[in-house]
Protein backbone atom coordinates (compact mmCIF):
# COMPACT_ATOMS: atom_id res chain seq x y z
CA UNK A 1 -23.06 -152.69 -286.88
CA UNK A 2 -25.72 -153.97 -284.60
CA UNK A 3 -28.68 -151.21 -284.69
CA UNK A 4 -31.54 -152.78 -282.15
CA UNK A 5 -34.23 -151.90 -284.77
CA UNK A 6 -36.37 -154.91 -285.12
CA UNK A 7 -35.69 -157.17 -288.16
CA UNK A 8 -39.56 -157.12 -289.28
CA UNK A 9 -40.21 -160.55 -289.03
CA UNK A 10 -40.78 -163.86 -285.87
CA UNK A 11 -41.47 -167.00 -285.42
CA UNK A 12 -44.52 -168.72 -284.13
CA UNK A 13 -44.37 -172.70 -282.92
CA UNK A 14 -47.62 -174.65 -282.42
CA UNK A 15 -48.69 -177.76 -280.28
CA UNK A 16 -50.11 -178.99 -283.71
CA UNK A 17 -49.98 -179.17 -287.81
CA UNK A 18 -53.67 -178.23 -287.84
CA UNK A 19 -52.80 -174.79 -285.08
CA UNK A 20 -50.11 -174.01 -287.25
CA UNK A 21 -52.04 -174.15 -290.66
CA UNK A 22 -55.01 -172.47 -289.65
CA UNK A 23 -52.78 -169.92 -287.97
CA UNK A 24 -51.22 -169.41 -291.89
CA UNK A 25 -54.40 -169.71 -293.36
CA UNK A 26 -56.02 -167.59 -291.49
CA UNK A 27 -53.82 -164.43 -290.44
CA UNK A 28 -52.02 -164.62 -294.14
CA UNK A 29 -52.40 -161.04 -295.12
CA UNK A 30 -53.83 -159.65 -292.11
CA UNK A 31 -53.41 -155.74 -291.21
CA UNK A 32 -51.12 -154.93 -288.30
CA UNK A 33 -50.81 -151.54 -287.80
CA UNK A 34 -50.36 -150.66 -290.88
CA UNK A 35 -49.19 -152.97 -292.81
CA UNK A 36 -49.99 -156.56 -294.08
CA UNK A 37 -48.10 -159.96 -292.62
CA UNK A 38 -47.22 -162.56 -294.13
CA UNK A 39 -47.37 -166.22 -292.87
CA UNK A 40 -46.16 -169.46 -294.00
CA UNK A 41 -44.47 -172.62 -292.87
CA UNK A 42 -40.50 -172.19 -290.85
CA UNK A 43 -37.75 -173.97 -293.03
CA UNK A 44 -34.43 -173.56 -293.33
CA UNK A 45 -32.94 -171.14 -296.13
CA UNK A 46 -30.51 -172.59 -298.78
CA UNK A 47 -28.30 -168.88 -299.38
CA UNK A 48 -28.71 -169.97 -302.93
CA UNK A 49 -32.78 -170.16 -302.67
CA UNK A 50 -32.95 -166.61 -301.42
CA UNK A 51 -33.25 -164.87 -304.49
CA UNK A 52 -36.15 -167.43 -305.96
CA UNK A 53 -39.66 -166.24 -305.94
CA UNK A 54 -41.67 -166.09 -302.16
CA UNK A 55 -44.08 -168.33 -303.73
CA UNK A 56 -46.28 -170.16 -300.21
CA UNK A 57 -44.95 -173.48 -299.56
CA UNK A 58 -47.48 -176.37 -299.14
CA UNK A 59 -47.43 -179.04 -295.85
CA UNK A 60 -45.72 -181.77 -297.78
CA UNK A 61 -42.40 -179.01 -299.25
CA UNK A 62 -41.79 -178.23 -295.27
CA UNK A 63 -42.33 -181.75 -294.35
CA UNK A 64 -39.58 -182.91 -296.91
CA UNK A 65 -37.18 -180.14 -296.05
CA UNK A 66 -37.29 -180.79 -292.48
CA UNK A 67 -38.13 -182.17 -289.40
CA UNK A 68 -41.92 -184.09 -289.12
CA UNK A 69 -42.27 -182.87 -286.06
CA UNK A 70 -42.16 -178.63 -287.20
CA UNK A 71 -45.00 -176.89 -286.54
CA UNK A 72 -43.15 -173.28 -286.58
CA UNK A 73 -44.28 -170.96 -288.48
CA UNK A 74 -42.62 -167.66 -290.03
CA UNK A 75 -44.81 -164.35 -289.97
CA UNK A 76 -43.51 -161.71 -291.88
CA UNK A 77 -43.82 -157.97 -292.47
CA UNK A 78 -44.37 -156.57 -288.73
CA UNK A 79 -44.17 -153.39 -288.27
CA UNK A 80 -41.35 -151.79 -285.92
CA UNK A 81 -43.81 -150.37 -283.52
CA UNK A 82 -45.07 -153.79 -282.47
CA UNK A 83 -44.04 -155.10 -279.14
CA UNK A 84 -43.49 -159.15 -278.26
CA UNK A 85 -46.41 -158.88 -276.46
């Protein structure tokens, strides 16, 4: 069943490792709307890792899970009533 509600979270890609950690470091727990994101470094999910803590993950664990070049970022915990603007 396919609802169209928004799933709550996006992705964010950088031109650099130092954009995309300051962008963590920085809007980690900021307020939108009404409620606080949550920002850390883009990797790929094991199904088997998904019920281990959401503990933030450190440059070198994304490095050696995937691609040198990632500078993607996952931000978490948006409301429904933001846009993609």
């Amino acid at each position: 069943m396919h609802t169209q509600k928004p799933k709550g979270y996006g992705f964010v890609a950088y031109a650099t490792r130092q954009e995309a950690e300051r962008a963590i470091r920085i809007m980690n727990g900021q307020i939108i709307g009404t409620r606080a994101i949550r920002t850390n470094w883009a990797v790929r999910k094991d199904p088997a890792d998904q019920a281990k803590d959401h503990r933030p993950l450190n440059y070198l664990e994304v490095f050696n899970a995937s691609s040198a070049a990632n500078t993607t970022i996952y931000v978490g915990g948006i409301t429904n009533e933001l846009t993609g603007k």
